[in-house]
N, C-alpha and C. Protein backbone atom coordinates (compact mmCIF):
# COMPACT_ATOMS: atom_id res chain seq x y z
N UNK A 1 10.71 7.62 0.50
CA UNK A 1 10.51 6.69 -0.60
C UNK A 1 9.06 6.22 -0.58
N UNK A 2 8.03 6.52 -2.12
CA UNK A 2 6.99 5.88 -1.71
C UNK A 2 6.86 4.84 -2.72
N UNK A 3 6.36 3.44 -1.96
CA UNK A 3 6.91 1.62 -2.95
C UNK A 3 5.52 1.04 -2.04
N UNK A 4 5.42 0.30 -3.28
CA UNK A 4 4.59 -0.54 -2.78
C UNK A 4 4.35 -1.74 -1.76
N UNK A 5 4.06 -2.64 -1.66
CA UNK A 5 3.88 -3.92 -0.63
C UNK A 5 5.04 -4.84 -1.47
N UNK A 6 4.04 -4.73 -3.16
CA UNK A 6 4.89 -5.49 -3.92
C UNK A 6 6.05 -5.40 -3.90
N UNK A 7 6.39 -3.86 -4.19
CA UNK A 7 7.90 -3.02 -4.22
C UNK A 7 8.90 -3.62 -3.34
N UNK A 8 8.09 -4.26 -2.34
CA UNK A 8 9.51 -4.66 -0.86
C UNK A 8 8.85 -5.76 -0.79
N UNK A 9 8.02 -6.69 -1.56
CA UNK A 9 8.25 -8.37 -1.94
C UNK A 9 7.57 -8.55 -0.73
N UNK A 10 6.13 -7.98 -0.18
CA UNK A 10 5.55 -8.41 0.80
C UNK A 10 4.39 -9.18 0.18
N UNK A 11 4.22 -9.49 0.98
CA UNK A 11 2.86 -10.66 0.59
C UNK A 11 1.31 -9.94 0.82
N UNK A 12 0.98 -10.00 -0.28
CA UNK A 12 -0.94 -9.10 0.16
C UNK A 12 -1.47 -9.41 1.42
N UNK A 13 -1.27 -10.71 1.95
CA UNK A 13 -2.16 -11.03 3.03
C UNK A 13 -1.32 -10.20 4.13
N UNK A 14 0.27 -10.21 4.36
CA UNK A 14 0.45 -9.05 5.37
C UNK A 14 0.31 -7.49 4.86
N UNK A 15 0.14 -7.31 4.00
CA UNK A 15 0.47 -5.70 3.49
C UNK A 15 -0.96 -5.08 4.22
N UNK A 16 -0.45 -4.00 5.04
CA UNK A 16 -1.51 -3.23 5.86
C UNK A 16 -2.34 -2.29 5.21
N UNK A 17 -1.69 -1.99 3.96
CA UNK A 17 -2.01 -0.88 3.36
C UNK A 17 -3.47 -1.07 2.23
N UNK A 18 -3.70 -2.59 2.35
CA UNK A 18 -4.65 -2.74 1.56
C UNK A 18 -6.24 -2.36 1.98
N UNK A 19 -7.25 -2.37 0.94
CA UNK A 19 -8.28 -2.11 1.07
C UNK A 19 -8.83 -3.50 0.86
N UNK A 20 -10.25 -3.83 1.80
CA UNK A 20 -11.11 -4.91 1.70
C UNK A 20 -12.30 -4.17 1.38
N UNK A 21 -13.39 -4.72 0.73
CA UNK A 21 -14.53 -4.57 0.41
C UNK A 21 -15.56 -5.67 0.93
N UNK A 22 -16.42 -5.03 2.10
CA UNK A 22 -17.25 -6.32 2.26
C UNK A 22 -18.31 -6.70 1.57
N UNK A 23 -18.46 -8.51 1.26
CA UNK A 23 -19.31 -8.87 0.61
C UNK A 23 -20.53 -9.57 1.52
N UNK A 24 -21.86 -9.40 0.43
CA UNK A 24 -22.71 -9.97 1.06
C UNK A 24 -22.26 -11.57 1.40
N UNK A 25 -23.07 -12.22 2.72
CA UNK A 25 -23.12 -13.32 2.90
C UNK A 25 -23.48 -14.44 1.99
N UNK A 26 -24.77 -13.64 0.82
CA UNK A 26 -25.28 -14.70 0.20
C UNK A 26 -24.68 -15.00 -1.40
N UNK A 27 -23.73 -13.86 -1.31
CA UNK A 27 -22.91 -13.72 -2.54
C UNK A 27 -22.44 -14.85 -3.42
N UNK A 28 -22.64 -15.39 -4.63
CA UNK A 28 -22.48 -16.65 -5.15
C UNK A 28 -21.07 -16.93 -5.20
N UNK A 29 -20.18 -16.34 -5.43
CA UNK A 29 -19.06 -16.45 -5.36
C UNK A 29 -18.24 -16.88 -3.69
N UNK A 30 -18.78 -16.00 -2.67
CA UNK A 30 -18.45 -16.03 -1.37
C UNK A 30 -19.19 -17.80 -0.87
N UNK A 31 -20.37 -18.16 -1.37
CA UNK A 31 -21.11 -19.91 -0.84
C UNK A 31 -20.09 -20.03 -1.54
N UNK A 32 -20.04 -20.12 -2.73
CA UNK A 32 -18.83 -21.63 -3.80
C UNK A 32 -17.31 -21.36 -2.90
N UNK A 33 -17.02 -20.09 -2.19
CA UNK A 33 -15.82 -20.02 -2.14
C UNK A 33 -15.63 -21.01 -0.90
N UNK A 34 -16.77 -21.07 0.07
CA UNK A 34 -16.56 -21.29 1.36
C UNK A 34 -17.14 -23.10 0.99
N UNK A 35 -17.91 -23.51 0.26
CA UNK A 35 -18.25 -24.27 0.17
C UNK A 35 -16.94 -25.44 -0.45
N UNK A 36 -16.40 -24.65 -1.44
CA UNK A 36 -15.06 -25.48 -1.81
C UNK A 36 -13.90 -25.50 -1.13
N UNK A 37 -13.85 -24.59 0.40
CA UNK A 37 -13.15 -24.73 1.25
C UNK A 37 -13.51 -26.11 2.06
N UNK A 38 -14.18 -26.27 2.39
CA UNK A 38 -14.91 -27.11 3.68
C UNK A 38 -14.82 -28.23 2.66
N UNK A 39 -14.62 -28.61 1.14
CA UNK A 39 -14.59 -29.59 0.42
C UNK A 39 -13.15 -30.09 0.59
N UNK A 40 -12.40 -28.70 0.64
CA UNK A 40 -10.80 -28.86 0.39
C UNK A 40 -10.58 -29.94 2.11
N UNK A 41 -10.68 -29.25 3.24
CA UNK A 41 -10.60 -29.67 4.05
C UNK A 41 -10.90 -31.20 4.67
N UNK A 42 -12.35 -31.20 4.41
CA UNK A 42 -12.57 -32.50 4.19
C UNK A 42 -11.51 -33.93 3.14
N UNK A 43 -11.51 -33.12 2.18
CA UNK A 43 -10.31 -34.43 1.38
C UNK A 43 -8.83 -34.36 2.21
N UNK A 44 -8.29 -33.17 2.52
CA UNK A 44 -7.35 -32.69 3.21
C UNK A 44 -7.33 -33.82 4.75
N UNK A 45 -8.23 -34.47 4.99
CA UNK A 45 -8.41 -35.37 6.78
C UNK A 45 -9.04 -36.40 5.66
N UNK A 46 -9.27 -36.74 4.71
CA UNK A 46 -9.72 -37.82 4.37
C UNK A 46 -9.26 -39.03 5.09
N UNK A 47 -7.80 -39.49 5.21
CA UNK A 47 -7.28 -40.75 5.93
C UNK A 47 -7.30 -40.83 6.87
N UNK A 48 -7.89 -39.50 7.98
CA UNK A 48 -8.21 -39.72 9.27
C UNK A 48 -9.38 -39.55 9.57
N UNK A 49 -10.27 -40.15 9.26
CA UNK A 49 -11.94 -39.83 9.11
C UNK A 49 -12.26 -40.30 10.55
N UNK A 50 -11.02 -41.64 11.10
CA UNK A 50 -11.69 -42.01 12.08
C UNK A 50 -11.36 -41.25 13.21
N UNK A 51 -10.28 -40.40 13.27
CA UNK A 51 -10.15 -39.46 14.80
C UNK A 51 -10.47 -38.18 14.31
N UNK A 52 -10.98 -37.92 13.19
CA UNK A 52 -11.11 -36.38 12.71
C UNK A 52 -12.86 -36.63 12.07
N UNK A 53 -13.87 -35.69 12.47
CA UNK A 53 -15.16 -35.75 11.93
C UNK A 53 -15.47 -34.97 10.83
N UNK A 54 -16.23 -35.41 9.71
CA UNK A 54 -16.34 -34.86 8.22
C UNK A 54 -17.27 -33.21 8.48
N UNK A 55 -16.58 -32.54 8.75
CA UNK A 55 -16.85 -30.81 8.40
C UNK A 55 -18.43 -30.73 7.38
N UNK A 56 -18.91 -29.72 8.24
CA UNK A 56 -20.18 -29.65 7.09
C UNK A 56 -20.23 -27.72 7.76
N UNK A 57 -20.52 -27.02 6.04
CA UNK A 57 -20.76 -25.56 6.87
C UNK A 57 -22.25 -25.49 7.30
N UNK A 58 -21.88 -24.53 8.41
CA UNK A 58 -22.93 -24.38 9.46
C UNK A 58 -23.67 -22.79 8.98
N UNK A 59 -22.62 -21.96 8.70
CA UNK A 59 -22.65 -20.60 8.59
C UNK A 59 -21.58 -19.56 8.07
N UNK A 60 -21.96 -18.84 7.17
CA UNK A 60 -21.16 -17.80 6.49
C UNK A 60 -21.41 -16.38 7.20
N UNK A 61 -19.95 -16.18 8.46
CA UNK A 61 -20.45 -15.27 9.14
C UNK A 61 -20.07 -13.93 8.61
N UNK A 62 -18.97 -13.79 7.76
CA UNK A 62 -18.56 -12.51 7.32
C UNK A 62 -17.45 -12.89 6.13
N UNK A 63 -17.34 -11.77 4.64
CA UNK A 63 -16.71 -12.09 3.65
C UNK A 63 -16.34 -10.77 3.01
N UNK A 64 -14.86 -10.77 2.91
CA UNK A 64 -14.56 -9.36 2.23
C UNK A 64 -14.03 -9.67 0.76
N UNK A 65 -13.03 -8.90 -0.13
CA UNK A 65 -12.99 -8.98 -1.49
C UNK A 65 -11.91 -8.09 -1.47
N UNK A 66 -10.73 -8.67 -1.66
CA UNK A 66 -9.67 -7.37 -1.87
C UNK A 66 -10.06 -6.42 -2.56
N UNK A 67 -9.56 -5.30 -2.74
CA UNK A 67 -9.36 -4.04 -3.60
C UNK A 67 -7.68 -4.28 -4.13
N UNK A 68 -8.18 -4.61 -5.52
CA UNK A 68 -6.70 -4.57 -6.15
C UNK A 68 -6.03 -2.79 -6.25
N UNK A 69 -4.53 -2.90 -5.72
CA UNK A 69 -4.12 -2.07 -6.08
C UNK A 69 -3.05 -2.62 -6.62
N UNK A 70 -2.04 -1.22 -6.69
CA UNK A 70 -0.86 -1.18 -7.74
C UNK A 70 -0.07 -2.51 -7.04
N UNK A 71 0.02 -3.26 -8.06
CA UNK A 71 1.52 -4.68 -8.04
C UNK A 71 0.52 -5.37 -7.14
N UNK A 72 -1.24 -5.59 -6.96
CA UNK A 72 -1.89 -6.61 -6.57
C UNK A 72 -3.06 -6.61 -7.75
N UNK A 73 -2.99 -7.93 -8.71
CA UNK A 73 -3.49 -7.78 -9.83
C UNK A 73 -4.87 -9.07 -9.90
N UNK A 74 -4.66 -9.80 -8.34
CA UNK A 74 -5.11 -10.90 -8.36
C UNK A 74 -6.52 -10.97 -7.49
N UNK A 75 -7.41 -11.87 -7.43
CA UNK A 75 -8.70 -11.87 -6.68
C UNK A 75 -7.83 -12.66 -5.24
N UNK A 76 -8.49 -11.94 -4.33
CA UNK A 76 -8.03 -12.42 -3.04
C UNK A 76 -9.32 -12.22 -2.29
N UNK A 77 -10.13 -13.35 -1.34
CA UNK A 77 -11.04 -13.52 -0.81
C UNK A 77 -11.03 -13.54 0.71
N UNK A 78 -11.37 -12.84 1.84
CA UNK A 78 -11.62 -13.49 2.98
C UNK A 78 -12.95 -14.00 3.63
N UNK A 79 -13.27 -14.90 4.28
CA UNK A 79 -13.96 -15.68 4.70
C UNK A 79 -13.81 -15.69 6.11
N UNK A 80 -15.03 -15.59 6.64
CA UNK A 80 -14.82 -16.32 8.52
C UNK A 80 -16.38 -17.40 8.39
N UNK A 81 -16.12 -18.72 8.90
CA UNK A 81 -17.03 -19.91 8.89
C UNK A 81 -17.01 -20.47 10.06
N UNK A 82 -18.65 -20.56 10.18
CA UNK A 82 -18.56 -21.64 11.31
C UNK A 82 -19.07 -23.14 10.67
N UNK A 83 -18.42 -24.05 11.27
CA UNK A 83 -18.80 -25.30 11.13
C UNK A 83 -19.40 -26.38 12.26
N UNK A 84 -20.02 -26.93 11.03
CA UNK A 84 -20.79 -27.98 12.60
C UNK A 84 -20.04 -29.35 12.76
């Protein structure tokens, strides 16, 4: 039988079968992506500001870009960050 990830209701982020494309570091899309992460996070500990310290990025060490295939129709981003 040949089926997709979709076909058997797997989720893109486990499906092995996918392709990544790496993106540059300085890629405008890859800063806003990582930049509105570290935003998310930050509001995400907002009420614990006092045992948790406000995240600032340090560095965009590596960023890929799914390759849509069949029954994956959507933008899917990975990111690895360091923070200070």
């Amino acid at each position: 039988m040949d089926r997709t990830c979709a076909d058997a209701f797997i989720e893109p982020h486990w499906c092995a079968c996918l392709g990544w494309k790496e993106l540059s570091i300085d890629d405008t899309n890859v800063v806003a992506a990582a930049n509105y992460f570290v935003q998310f996070l930050n509001g995400y500990i907002e009420d614990h500001h006092n045992i948790c310290a406000i995240l600032h990025l340090d560095e965009i060490l590596w960023a890929a870009r799914l390759i849509p295939t069949k029954g994956v129709a959507r933008k899917m981003y990975r990111l690895s960050l360091l923070f200070i």
